[in-house]
N, C-alpha and C. Protein backbone atom coordinates (compact mmCIF):
# COMPACT_ATOMS: atom_id res chain seq x y z
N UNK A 1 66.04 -162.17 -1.64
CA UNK A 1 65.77 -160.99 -0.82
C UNK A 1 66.84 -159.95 -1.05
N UNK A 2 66.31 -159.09 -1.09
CA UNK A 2 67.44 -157.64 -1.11
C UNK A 2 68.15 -156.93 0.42
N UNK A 3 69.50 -157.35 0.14
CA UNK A 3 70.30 -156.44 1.64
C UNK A 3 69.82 -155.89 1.90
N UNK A 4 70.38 -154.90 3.02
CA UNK A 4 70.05 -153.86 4.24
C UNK A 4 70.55 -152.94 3.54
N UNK A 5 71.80 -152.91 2.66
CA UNK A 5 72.29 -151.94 2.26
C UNK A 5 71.45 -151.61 0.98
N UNK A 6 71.09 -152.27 0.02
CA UNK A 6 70.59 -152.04 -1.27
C UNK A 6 69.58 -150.96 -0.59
N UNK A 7 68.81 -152.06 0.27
CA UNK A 7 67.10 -151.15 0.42
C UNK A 7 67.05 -149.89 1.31
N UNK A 8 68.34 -150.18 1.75
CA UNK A 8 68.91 -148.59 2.47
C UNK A 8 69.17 -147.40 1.39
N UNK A 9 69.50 -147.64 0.79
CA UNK A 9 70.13 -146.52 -0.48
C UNK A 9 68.60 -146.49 -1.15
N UNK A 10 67.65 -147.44 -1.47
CA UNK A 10 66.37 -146.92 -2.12
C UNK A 10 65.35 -145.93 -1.34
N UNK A 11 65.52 -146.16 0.08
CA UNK A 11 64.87 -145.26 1.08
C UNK A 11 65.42 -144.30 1.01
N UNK A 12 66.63 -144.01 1.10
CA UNK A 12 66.71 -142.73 1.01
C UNK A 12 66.55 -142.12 -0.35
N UNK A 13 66.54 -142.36 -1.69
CA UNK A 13 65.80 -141.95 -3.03
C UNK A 13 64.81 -141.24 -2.58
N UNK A 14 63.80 -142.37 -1.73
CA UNK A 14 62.51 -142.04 -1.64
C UNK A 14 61.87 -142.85 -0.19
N UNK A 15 61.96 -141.28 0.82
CA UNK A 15 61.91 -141.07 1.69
C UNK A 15 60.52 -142.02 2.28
N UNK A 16 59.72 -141.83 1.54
CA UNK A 16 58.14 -142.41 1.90
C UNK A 16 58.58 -144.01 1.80
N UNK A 17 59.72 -144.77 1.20
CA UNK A 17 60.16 -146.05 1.34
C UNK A 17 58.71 -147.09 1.32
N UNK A 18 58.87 -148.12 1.98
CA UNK A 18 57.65 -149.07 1.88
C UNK A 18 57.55 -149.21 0.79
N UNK A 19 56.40 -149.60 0.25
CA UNK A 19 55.90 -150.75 -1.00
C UNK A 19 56.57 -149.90 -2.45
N UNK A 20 56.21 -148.02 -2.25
CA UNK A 20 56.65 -147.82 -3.84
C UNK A 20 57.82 -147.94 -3.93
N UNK A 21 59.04 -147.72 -3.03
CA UNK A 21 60.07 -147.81 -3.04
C UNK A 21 60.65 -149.81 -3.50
N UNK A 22 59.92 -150.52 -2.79
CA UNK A 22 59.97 -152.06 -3.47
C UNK A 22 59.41 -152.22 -4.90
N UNK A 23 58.50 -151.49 -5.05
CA UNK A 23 58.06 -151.68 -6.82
C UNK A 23 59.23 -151.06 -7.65
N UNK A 24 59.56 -149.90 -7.35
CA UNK A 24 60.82 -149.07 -8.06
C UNK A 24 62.44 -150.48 -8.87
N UNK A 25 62.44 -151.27 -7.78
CA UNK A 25 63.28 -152.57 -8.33
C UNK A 25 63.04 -153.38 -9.26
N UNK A 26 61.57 -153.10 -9.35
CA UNK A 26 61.44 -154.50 -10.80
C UNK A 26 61.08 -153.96 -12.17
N UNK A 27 61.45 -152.70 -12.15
CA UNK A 27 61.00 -151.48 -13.49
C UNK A 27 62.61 -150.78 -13.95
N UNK A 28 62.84 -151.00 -15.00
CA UNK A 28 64.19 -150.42 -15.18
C UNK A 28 63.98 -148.98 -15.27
N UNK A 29 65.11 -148.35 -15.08
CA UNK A 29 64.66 -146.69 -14.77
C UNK A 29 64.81 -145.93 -16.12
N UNK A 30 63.89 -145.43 -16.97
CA UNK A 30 63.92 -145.21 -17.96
C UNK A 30 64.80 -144.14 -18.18
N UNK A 31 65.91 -143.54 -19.51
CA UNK A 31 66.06 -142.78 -19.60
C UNK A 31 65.57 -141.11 -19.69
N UNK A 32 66.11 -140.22 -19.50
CA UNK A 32 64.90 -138.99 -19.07
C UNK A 32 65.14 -138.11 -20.70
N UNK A 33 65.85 -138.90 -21.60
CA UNK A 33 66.14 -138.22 -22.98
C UNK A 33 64.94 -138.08 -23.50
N UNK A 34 64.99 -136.25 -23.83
CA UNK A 34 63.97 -136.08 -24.71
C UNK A 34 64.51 -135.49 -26.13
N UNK A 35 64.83 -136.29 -26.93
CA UNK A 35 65.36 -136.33 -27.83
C UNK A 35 65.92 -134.99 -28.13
N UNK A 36 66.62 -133.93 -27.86
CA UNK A 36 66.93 -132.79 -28.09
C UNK A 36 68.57 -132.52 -28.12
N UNK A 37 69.00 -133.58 -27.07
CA UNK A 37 70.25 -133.03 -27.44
C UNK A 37 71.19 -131.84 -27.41
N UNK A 38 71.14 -130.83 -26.92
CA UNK A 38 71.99 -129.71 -27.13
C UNK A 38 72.36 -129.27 -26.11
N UNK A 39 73.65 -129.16 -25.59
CA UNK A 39 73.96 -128.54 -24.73
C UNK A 39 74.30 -126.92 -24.66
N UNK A 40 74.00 -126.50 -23.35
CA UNK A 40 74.12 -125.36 -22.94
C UNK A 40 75.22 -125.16 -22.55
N UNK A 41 75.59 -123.71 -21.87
CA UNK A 41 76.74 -123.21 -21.51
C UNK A 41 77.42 -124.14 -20.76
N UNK A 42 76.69 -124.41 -19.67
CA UNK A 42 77.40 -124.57 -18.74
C UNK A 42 77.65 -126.78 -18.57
N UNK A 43 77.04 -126.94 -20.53
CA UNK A 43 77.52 -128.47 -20.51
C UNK A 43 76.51 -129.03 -20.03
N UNK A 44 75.32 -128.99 -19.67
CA UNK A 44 74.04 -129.83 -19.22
C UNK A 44 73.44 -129.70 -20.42
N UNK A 45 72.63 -131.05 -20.57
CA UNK A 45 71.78 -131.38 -21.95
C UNK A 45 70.41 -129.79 -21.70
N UNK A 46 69.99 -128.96 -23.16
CA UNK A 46 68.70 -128.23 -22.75
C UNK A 46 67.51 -129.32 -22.62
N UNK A 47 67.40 -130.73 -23.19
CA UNK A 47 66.14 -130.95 -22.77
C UNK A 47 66.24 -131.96 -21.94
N UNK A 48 67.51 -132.78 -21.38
CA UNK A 48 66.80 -133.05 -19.80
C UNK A 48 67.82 -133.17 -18.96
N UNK A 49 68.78 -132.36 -19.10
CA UNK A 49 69.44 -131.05 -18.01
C UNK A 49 70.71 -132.64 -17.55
N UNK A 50 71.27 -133.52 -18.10
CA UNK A 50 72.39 -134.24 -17.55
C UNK A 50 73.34 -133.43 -18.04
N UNK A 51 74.23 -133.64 -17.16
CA UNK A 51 75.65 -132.92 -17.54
C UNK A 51 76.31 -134.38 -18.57
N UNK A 52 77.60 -134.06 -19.61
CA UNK A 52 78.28 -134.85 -20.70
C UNK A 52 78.15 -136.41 -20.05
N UNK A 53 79.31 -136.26 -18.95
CA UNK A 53 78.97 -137.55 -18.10
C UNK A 53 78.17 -138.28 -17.84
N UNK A 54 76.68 -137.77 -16.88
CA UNK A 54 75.52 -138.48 -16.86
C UNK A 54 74.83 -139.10 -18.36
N UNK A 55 75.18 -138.15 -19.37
CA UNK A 55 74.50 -139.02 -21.16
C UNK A 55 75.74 -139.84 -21.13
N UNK A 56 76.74 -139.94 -21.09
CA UNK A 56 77.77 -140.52 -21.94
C UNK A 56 77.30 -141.94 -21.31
N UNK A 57 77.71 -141.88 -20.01
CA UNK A 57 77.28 -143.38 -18.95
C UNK A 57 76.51 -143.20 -18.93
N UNK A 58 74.78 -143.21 -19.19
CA UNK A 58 73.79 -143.93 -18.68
C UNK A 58 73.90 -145.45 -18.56
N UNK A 59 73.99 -145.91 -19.51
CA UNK A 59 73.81 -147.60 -19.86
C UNK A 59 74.91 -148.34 -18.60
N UNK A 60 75.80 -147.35 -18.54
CA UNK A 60 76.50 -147.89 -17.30
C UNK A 60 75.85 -148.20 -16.12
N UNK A 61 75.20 -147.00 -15.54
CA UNK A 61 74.95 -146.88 -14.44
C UNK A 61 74.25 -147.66 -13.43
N UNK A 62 74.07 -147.96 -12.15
CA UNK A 62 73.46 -148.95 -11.99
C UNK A 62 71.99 -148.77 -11.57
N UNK A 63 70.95 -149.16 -11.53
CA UNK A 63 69.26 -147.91 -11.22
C UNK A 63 69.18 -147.19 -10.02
N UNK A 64 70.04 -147.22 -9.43
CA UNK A 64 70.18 -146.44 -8.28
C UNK A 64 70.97 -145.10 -8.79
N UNK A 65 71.87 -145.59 -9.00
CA UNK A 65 72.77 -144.14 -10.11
C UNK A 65 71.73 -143.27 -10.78
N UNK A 66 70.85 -144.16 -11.59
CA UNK A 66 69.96 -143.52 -12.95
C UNK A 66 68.81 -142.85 -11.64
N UNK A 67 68.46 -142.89 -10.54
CA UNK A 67 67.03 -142.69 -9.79
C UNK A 67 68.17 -141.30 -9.34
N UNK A 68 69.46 -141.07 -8.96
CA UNK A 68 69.95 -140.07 -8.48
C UNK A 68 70.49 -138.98 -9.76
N UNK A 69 70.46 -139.52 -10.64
CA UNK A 69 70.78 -138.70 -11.80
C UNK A 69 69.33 -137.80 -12.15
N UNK A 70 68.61 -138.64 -12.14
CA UNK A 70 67.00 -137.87 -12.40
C UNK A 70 66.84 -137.22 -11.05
N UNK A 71 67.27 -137.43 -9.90
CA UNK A 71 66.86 -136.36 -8.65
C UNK A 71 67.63 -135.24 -8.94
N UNK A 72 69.01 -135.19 -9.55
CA UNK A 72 69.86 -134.03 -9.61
C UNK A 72 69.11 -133.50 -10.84
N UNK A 73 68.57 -134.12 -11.87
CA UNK A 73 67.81 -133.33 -13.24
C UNK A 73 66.83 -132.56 -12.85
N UNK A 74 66.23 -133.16 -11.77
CA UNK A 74 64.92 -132.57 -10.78
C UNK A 74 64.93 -131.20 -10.27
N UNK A 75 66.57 -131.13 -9.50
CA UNK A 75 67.23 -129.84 -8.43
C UNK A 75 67.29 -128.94 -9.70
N UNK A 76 67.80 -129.42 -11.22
CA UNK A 76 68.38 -128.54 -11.81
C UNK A 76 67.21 -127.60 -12.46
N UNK A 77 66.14 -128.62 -13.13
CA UNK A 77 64.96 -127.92 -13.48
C UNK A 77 64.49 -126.85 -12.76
N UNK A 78 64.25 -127.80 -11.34
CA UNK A 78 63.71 -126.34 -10.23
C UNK A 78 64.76 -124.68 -10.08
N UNK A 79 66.28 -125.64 -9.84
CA UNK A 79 66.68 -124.47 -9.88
C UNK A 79 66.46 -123.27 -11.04
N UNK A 80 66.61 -123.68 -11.98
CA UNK A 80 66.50 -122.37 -13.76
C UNK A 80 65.25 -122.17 -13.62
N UNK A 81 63.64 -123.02 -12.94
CA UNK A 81 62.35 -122.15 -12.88
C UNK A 81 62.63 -120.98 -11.89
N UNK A 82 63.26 -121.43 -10.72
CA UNK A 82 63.04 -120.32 -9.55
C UNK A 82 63.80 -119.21 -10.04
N UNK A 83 64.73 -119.26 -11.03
CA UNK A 83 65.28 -118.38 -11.54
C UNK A 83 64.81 -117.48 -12.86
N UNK A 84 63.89 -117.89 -13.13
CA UNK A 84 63.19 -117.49 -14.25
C UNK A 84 63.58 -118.15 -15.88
N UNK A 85 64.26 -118.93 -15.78
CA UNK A 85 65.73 -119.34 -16.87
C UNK A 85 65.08 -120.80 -17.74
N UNK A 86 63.59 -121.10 -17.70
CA UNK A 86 63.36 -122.33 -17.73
C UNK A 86 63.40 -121.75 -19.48
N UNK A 87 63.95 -122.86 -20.39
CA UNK A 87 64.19 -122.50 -21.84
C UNK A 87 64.09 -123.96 -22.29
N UNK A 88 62.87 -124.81 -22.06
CA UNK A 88 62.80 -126.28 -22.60
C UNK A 88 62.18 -125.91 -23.69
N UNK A 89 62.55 -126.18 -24.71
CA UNK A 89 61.49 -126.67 -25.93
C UNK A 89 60.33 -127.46 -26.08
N UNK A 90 59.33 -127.13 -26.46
CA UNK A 90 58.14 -127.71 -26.55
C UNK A 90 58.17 -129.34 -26.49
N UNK A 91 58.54 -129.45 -27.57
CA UNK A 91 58.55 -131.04 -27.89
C UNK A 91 59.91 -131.77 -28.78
N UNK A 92 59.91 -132.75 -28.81
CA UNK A 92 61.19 -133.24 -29.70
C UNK A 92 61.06 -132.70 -31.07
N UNK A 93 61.94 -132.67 -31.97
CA UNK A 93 61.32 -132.83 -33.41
C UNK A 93 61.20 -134.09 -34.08
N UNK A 94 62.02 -135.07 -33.47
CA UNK A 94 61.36 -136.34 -33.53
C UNK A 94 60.21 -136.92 -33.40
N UNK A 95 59.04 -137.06 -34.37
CA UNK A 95 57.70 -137.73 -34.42
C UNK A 95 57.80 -139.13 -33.33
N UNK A 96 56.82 -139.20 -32.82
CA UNK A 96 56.82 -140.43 -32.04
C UNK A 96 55.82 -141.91 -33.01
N UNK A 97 55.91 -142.57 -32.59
CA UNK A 97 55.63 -143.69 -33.42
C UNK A 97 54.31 -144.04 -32.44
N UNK A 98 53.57 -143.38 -31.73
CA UNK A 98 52.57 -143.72 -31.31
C UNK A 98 51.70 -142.57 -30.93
């Protein structure tokens, strides 16, 4: 069974808690790399907005880390649309194998 504390910190991820929030534990949290690579001014990846730190440690992190790293990738996206500033590239140039 999972603590009070673990399943405390997944509710708040995700407020609606209950069952999707229990499925979220048995799925590792995928990385949000879209193969692009390049940072911007201000040091966040352009195609999926982690700052040096968040790429350097992923593999560190623990899936709670990685579910709050993708909520802050989330704030950041929204923030540069509401700003007019959204500059993602289409697609990787990496071919996918499927």
């Amino acid at each position: 069974m999972q603590t009070t504390d673990n399943r405390s910190s997944i509710e708040a991820l995700h407020p609606s808690g209950g069952a999707v929030a229990e499925q979220l534990e048995f799925f590792p949290v995928p990385s949000p790399c879209r193969g692009i690579c390049q940072s911007d001014q201000r040091g966040y990846c352009r195609g999926c907005l982690r700052s040096r730190d968040e790429r350097f440690n992923w593999m560190k992190f623990t899936d709670a880390q990685k579910r709050e790293v993708i909520r802050l990738c989330r704030q950041r996206f929204l923030r540069l649309q509401r700003a007019g500033k959204v500059d993602l590239p289409e697609e990787p140039e990496q071919p996918t194998l499927f």
